[in-house]
C-alpha atoms as a PDB file:
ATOM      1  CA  UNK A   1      89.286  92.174 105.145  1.00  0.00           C
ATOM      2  CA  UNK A   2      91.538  94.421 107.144  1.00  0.00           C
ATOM      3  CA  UNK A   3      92.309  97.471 105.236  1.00  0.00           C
ATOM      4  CA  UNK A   4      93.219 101.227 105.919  1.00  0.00           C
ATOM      5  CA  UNK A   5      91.197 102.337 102.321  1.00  0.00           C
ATOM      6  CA  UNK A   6      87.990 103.960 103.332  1.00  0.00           C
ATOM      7  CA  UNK A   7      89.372 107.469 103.863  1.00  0.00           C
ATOM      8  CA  UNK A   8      87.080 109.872 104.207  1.00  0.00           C
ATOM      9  CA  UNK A   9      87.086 114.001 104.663  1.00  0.00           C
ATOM     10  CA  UNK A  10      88.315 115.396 108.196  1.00  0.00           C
ATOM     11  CA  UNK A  11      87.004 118.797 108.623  1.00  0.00           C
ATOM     12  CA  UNK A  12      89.120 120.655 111.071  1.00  0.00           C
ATOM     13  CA  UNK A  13      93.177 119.943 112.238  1.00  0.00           C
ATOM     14  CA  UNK A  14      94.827 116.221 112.190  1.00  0.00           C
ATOM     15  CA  UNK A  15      97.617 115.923 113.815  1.00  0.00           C
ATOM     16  CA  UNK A  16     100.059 114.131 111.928  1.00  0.00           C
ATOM     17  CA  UNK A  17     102.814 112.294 114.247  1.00  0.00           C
ATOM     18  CA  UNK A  18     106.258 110.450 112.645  1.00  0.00           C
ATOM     19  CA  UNK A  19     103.998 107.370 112.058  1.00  0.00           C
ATOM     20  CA  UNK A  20     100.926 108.104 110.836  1.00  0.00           C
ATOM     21  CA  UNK A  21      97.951 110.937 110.983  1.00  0.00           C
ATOM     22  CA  UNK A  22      95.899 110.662 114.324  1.00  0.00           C
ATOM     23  CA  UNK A  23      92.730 108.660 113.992  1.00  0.00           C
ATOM     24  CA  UNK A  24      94.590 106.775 111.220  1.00  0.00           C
ATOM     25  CA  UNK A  25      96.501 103.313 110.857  1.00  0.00           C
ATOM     26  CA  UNK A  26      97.445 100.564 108.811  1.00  0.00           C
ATOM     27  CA  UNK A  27      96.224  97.239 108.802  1.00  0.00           C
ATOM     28  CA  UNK A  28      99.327  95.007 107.257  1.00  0.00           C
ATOM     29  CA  UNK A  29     102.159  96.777 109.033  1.00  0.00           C
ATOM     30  CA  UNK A  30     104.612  94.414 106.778  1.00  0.00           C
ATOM     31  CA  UNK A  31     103.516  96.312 103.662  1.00  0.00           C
ATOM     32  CA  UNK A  32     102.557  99.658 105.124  1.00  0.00           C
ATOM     33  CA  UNK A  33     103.164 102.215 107.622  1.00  0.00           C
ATOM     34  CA  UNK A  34     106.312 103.571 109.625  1.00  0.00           C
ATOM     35  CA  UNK A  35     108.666 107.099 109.397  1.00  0.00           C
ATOM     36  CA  UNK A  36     109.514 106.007 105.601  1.00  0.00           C
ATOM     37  CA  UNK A  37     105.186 105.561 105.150  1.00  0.00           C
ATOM     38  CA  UNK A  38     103.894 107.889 107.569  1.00  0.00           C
ATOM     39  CA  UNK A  39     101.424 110.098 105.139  1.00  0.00           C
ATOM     40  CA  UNK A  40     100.258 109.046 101.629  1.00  0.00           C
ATOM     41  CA  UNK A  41      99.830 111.744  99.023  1.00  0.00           C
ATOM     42  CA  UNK A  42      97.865 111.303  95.727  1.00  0.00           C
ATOM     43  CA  UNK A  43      97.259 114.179  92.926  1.00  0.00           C
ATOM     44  CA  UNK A  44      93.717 115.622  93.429  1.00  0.00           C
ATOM     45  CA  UNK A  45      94.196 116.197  89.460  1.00  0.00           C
ATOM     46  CA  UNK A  46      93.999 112.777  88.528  1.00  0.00           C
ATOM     47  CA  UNK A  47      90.688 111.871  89.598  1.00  0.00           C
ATOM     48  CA  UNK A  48      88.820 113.509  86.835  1.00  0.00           C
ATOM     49  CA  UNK A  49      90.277 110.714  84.390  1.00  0.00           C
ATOM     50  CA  UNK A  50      89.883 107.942  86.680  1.00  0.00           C
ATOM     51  CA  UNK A  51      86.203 108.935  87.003  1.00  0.00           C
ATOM     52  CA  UNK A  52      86.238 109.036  83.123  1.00  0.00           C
ATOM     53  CA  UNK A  53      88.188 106.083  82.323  1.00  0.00           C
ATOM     54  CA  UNK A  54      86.724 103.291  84.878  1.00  0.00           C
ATOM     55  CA  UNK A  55      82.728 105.071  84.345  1.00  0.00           C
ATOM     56  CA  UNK A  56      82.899 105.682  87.876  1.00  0.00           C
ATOM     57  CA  UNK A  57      81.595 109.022  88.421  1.00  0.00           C
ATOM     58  CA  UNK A  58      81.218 109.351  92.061  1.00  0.00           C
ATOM     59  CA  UNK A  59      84.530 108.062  93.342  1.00  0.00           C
ATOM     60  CA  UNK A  60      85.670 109.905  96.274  1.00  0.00           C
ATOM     61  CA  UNK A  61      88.960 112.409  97.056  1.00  0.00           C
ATOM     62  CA  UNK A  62      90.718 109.583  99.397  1.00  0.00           C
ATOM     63  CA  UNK A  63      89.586 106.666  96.958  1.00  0.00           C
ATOM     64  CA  UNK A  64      92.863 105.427  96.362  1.00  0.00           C
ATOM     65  CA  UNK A  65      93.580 105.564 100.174  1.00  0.00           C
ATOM     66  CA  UNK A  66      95.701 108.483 100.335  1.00  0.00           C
ATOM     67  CA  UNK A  67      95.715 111.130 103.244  1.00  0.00           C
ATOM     68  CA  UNK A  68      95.908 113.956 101.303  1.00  0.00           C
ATOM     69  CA  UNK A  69      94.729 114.684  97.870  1.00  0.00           C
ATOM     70  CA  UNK A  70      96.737 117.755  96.427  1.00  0.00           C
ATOM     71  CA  UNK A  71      96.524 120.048  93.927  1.00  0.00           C
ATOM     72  CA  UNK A  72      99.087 120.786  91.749  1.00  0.00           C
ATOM     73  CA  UNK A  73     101.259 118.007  92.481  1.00  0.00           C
ATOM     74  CA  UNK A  74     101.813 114.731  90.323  1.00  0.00           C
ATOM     75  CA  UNK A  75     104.167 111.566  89.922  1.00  0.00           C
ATOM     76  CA  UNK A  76     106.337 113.733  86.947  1.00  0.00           C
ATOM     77  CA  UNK A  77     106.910 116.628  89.250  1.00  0.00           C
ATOM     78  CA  UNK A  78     107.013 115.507  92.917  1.00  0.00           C
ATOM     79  CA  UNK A  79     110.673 114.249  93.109  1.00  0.00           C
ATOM     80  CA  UNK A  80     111.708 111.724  95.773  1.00  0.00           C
ATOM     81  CA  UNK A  81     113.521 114.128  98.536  1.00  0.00           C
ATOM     82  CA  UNK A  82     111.203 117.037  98.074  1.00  0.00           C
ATOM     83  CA  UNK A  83     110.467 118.485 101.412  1.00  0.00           C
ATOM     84  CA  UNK A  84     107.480 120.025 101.718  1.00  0.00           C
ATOM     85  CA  UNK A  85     105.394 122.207 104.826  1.00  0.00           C
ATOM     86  CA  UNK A  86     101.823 121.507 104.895  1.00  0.00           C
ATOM     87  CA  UNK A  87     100.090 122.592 107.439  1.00  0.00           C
ATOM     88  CA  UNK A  88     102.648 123.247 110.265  1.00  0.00           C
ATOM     89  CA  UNK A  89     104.341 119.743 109.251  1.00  0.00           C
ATOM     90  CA  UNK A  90     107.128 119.494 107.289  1.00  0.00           C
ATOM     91  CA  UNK A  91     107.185 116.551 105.173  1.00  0.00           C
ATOM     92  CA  UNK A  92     109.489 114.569 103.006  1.00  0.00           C
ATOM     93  CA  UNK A  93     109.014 112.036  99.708  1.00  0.00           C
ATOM     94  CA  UNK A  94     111.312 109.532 100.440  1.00  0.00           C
ATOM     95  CA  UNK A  95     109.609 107.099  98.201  1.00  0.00           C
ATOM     96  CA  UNK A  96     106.665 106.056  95.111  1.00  0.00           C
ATOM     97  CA  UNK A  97     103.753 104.191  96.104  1.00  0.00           C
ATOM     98  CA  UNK A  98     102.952 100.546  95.429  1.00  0.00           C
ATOM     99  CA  UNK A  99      99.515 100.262  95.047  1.00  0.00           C
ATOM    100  CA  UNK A 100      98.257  97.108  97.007  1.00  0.00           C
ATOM    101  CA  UNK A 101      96.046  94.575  95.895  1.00  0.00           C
ATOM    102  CA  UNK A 102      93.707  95.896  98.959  1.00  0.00           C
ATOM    103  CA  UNK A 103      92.356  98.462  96.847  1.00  0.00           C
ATOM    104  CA  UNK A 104      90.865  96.277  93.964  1.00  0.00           C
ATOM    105  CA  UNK A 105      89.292  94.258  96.774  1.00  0.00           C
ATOM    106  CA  UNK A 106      87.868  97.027  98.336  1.00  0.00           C
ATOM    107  CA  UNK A 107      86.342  98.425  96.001  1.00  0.00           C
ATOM    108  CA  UNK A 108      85.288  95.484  94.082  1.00  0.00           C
ATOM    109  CA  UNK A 109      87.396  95.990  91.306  1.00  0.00           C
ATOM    110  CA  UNK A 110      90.009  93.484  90.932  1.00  0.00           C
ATOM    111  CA  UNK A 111      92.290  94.931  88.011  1.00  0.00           C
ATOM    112  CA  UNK A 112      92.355  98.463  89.965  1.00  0.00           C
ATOM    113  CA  UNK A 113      96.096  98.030  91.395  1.00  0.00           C
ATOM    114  CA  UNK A 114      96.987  97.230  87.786  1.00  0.00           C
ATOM    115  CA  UNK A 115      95.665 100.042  86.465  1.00  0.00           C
ATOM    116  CA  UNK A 116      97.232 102.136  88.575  1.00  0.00           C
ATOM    117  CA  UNK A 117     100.899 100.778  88.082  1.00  0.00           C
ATOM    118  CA  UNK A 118     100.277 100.876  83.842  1.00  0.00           C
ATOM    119  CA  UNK A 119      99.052 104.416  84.503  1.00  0.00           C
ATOM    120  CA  UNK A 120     101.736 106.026  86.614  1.00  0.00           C
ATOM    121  CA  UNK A 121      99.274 107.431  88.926  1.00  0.00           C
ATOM    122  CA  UNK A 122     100.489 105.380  92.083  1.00  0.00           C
ATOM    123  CA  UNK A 123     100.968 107.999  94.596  1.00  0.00           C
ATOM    124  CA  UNK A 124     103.778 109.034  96.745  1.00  0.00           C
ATOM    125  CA  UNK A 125     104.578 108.145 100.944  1.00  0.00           C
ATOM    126  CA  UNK A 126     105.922 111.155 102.818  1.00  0.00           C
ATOM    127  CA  UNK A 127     108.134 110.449 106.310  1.00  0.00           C
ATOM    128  CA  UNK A 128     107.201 113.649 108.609  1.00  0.00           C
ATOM    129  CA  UNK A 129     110.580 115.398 109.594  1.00  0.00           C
ATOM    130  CA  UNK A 130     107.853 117.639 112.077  1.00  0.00           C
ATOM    131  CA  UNK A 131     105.063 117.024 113.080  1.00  0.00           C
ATOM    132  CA  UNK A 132     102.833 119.491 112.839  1.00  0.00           C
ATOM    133  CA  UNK A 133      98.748 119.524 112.153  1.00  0.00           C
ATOM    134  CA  UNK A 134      96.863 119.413 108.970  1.00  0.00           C
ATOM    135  CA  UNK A 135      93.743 120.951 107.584  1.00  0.00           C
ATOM    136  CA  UNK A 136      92.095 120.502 104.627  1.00  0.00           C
ATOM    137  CA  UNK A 137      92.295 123.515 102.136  1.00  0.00           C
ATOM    138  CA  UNK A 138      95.701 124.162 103.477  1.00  0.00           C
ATOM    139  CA  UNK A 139      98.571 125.236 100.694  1.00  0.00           C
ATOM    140  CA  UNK A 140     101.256 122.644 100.774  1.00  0.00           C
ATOM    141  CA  UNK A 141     104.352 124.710  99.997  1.00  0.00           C
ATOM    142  CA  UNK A 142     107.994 123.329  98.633  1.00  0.00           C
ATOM    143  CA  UNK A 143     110.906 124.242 100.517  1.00  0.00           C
ATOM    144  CA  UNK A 144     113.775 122.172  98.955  1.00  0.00           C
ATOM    145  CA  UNK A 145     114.122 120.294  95.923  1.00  0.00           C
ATOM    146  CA  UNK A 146     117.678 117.997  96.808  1.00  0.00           C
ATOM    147  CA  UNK A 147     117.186 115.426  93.533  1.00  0.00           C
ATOM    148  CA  UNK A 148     115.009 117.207  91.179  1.00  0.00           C
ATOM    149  CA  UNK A 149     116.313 114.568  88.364  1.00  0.00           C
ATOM    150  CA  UNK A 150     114.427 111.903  90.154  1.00  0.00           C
ATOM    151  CA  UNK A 151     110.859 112.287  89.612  1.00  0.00           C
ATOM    152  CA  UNK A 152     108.095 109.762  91.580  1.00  0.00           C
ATOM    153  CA  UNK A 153     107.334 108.817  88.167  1.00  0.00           C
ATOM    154  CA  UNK A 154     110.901 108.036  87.528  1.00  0.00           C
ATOM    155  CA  UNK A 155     111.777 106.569  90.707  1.00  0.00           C
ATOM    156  CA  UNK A 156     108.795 104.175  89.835  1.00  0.00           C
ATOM    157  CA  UNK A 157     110.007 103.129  86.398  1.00  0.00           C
ATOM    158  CA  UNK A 158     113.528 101.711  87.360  1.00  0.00           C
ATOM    159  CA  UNK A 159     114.064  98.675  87.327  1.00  0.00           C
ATOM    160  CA  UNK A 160     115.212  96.026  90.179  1.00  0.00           C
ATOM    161  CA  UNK A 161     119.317  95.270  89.936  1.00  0.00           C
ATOM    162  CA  UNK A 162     119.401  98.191  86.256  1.00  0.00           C
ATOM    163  CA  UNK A 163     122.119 100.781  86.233  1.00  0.00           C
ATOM    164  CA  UNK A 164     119.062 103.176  87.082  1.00  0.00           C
ATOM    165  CA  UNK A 165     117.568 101.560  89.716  1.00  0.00           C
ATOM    166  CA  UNK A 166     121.527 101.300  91.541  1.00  0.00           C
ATOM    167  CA  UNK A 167     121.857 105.275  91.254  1.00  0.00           C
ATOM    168  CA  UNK A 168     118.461 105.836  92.594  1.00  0.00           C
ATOM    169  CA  UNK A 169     119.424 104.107  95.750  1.00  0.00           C
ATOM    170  CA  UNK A 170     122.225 106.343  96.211  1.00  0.00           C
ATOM    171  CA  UNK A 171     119.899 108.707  96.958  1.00  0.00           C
ATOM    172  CA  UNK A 172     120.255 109.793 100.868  1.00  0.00           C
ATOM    173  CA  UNK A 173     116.615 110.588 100.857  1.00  0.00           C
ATOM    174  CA  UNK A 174     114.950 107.509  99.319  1.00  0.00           C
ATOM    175  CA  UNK A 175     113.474 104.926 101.324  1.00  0.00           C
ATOM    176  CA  UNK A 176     115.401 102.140 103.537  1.00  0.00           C
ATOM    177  CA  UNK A 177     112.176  99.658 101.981  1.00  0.00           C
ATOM    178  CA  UNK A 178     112.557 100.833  98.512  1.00  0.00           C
ATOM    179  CA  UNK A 179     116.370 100.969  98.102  1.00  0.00           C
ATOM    180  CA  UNK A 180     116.252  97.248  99.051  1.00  0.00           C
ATOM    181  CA  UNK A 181     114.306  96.226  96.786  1.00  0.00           C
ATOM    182  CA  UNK A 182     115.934  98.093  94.180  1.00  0.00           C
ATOM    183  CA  UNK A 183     119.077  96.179  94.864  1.00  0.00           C
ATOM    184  CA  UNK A 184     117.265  92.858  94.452  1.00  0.00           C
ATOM    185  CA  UNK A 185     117.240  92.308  98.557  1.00  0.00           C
ATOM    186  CA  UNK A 186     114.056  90.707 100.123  1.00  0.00           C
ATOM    187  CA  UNK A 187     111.719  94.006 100.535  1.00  0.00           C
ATOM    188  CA  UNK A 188     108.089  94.750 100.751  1.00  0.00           C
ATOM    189  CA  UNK A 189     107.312  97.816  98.955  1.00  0.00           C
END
Protein backbone atom coordinates (compact mmCIF):
# COMPACT_ATOMS: atom_id res chain seq x y z
CA UNK A 1 0.00 0.00 0.00
CA UNK A 2 1.09 3.48 -0.91
CA UNK A 3 0.52 5.77 1.92
CA UNK A 4 2.03 9.08 3.38
CA UNK A 5 1.03 7.77 7.32
CA UNK A 6 4.22 6.75 8.97
CA UNK A 7 5.25 10.21 10.18
CA UNK A 8 7.76 10.27 12.38
CA UNK A 9 9.77 13.15 14.60
CA UNK A 10 12.19 15.59 12.57
CA UNK A 11 14.62 17.03 14.91
CA UNK A 12 15.95 20.23 13.52
CA UNK A 13 14.22 22.84 10.60
CA UNK A 14 11.74 21.49 7.67
CA UNK A 15 11.23 23.56 5.23
CA UNK A 16 7.77 23.76 4.38
CA UNK A 17 7.14 24.89 0.55
CA UNK A 18 3.30 25.82 -0.94
CA UNK A 19 2.90 22.01 -1.49
CA UNK A 20 4.04 20.10 1.06
CA UNK A 21 6.97 19.93 3.94
CA UNK A 22 10.42 18.86 2.39
CA UNK A 23 11.14 15.18 2.71
CA UNK A 24 7.34 14.75 2.64
CA UNK A 25 4.59 13.70 -0.03
CA UNK A 26 1.47 12.15 -0.74
CA UNK A 27 0.80 9.02 -2.26
CA UNK A 28 -2.97 9.46 -3.88
CA UNK A 29 -2.56 12.99 -5.17
CA UNK A 30 -6.52 12.75 -6.13
CA UNK A 31 -7.38 12.71 -2.42
CA UNK A 32 -4.43 14.55 -0.95
CA UNK A 33 -1.93 17.15 -1.32
CA UNK A 34 -1.70 20.66 -3.15
CA UNK A 35 -1.75 24.70 -1.82
CA UNK A 36 -5.41 23.90 -0.29
CA UNK A 37 -3.48 20.43 1.55
CA UNK A 38 -0.07 21.51 1.88
CA UNK A 39 0.47 20.82 5.90
CA UNK A 40 -1.83 18.67 8.10
CA UNK A 41 -2.37 19.74 11.68
CA UNK A 42 -3.82 17.46 14.44
CA UNK A 43 -4.33 18.49 18.34
CA UNK A 44 -1.39 17.03 20.36
CA UNK A 45 -4.28 17.07 23.18
CA UNK A 46 -6.23 14.45 21.80
CA UNK A 47 -3.97 11.66 21.91
CA UNK A 48 -4.25 10.96 25.55
CA UNK A 49 -7.96 9.68 24.87
CA UNK A 50 -7.22 7.91 21.80
CA UNK A 51 -4.52 6.01 23.73
CA UNK A 52 -7.29 5.43 26.38
CA UNK A 53 -10.16 4.68 24.30
CA UNK A 54 -8.64 2.19 21.48
CA UNK A 55 -6.05 0.45 24.60
CA UNK A 56 -3.35 1.60 22.53
CA UNK A 57 -0.87 3.03 24.75
CA UNK A 58 2.10 3.62 22.67
CA UNK A 59 0.63 5.33 19.64
CA UNK A 60 2.86 7.90 18.32
CA UNK A 61 2.59 12.09 17.95
CA UNK A 62 2.14 11.83 13.91
CA UNK A 63 -0.17 8.62 14.24
CA UNK A 64 -2.94 10.02 12.51
CA UNK A 65 -0.55 11.28 9.74
CA UNK A 66 -0.43 14.81 10.53
CA UNK A 67 2.73 17.12 10.19
CA UNK A 68 2.37 18.83 13.14
CA UNK A 69 0.86 17.89 16.39
CA UNK A 70 -0.06 21.16 18.39
CA UNK A 71 -0.81 22.12 21.57
CA UNK A 72 -3.52 24.08 22.41
CA UNK A 73 -5.34 23.87 19.31
CA UNK A 74 -8.54 21.67 18.52
CA UNK A 75 -11.44 21.13 15.87
CA UNK A 76 -13.92 23.63 18.29
CA UNK A 77 -11.40 26.41 18.27
CA UNK A 78 -9.28 26.36 15.08
CA UNK A 79 -11.70 28.15 12.65
CA UNK A 80 -11.40 27.64 8.89
CA UNK A 81 -9.45 31.04 7.75
CA UNK A 82 -7.29 31.28 10.80
CA UNK A 83 -3.89 32.32 9.76
CA UNK A 84 -1.36 31.28 11.74
CA UNK A 85 2.94 31.81 11.86
CA UNK A 86 4.71 28.80 12.88
CA UNK A 87 7.96 28.74 12.56
CA UNK A 88 8.82 31.51 9.99
CA UNK A 89 5.71 30.16 7.82
CA UNK A 90 2.63 31.64 7.82
CA UNK A 91 -0.12 29.32 7.42
CA UNK A 92 -3.78 29.24 6.70
CA UNK A 93 -6.92 26.61 7.56
CA UNK A 94 -8.70 26.68 4.58
CA UNK A 95 -10.35 23.43 5.31
CA UNK A 96 -11.34 20.08 7.97
CA UNK A 97 -9.75 16.91 7.38
CA UNK A 98 -11.27 13.75 5.94
CA UNK A 99 -9.73 11.03 7.46
CA UNK A 100 -8.89 8.34 4.74
CA UNK A 101 -9.48 4.85 4.86
CA UNK A 102 -5.43 4.61 4.58
CA UNK A 103 -5.14 5.01 8.14
CA UNK A 104 -7.27 1.97 9.36
CA UNK A 105 -5.18 -0.04 6.89
CA UNK A 106 -2.13 1.10 8.13
CA UNK A 107 -2.39 0.55 11.20
CA UNK A 108 -4.38 -2.53 11.13
CA UNK A 109 -7.35 -1.17 12.42
CA UNK A 110 -10.11 -1.07 10.04
CA UNK A 111 -12.91 1.04 11.94
CA UNK A 112 -10.10 3.82 12.76
CA UNK A 113 -11.35 6.44 9.97
CA UNK A 114 -14.77 5.91 11.53
CA UNK A 115 -13.84 6.64 14.69
CA UNK A 116 -12.35 9.55 13.90
CA UNK A 117 -15.31 11.16 11.87
CA UNK A 118 -17.98 10.05 15.04
CA UNK A 119 -15.37 11.69 17.27
CA UNK A 120 -14.71 15.06 15.72
CA UNK A 121 -11.09 14.66 16.05
CA UNK A 122 -10.33 14.68 12.17
CA UNK A 123 -7.72 17.24 11.89
CA UNK A 124 -7.33 20.32 9.90
CA UNK A 125 -5.12 21.02 6.20
CA UNK A 126 -3.30 24.35 6.23
CA UNK A 127 -2.32 26.05 2.53
CA UNK A 128 1.17 27.96 3.33
CA UNK A 129 0.69 31.73 2.33
CA UNK A 130 4.92 31.73 3.17
CA UNK A 131 6.96 29.50 3.29
CA UNK A 132 9.04 29.54 5.89
CA UNK A 133 10.86 26.52 8.08
CA UNK A 134 9.58 24.55 10.93
CA UNK A 135 10.96 23.12 14.11
CA UNK A 136 9.57 21.13 16.51
CA UNK A 137 8.89 22.88 19.94
CA UNK A 138 8.21 25.99 18.01
CA UNK A 139 5.03 28.28 19.34
CA UNK A 140 2.52 28.45 16.58
CA UNK A 141 1.06 31.93 17.07
CA UNK A 142 -2.53 33.36 15.62
CA UNK A 143 -2.43 36.38 13.70
CA UNK A 144 -6.01 36.75 12.28
CA UNK A 145 -9.16 35.20 13.02
CA UNK A 146 -11.45 36.34 9.54
CA UNK A 147 -14.58 33.67 10.37
CA UNK A 148 -14.33 32.92 13.95
CA UNK A 149 -18.16 31.57 13.68
CA UNK A 150 -16.90 28.73 11.64
CA UNK A 151 -15.13 26.34 13.73
CA UNK A 152 -13.18 23.00 12.01
CA UNK A 153 -15.60 21.22 14.04
CA UNK A 154 -18.38 23.13 12.51
CA UNK A 155 -17.18 23.31 9.11
CA UNK A 156 -17.11 19.41 9.47
CA UNK A 157 -20.69 18.97 10.64
CA UNK A 158 -22.55 20.69 7.65
CA UNK A 159 -24.11 19.00 5.59
CA UNK A 160 -23.78 18.52 1.58
CA UNK A 161 -26.57 20.90 -0.44
CA UNK A 162 -28.08 22.30 3.78
CA UNK A 163 -28.57 25.99 4.25
CA UNK A 164 -25.26 25.58 6.42
CA UNK A 165 -23.19 23.88 4.29
CA UNK A 166 -24.20 26.84 1.25
CA UNK A 167 -22.98 29.73 3.74
CA UNK A 168 -19.87 27.91 4.60
CA UNK A 169 -18.85 27.98 1.02
CA UNK A 170 -19.18 31.57 0.91
CA UNK A 171 -16.37 31.65 2.82
CA UNK A 172 -13.31 33.32 0.71
CA UNK A 173 -10.95 31.26 2.73
CA UNK A 174 -12.38 27.71 2.57
CA UNK A 175 -11.15 25.25 0.26
CA UNK A 176 -11.78 25.13 -3.73
CA UNK A 177 -12.10 20.87 -2.86
CA UNK A 178 -14.33 21.33 0.03
CA UNK A 179 -16.71 24.08 -1.21
CA UNK A 180 -17.48 21.64 -4.07
CA UNK A 181 -18.43 19.16 -2.36
CA UNK A 182 -20.46 21.13 -0.15
CA UNK A 183 -22.51 22.20 -3.09
CA UNK A 184 -23.14 18.58 -4.09
CA UNK A 185 -20.40 18.90 -7.17
CA UNK A 186 -18.13 15.82 -7.87
CA UNK A 187 -15.18 16.46 -5.16
CA UNK A 188 -12.68 14.41 -3.33
CA UNK A 189 -12.29 15.62 0.08
Amino acid sequence: MRTGFGKSPVAGGVRVGHSNLEGDGQADRRYHGGPDMAVLAYCAGHYPAWRSELDWPDLPLGGFGENLSIEGAAEDTVCIGDIWRAGSAILQVPSPRNPCVKIGRYWGRPGLPRCVRESGRMGWYLRVLEEGVLEAGAPVALLERPHPDWTVQRAFAAGRKSPEALALAMLPALSDRWRAWLRGEPARV
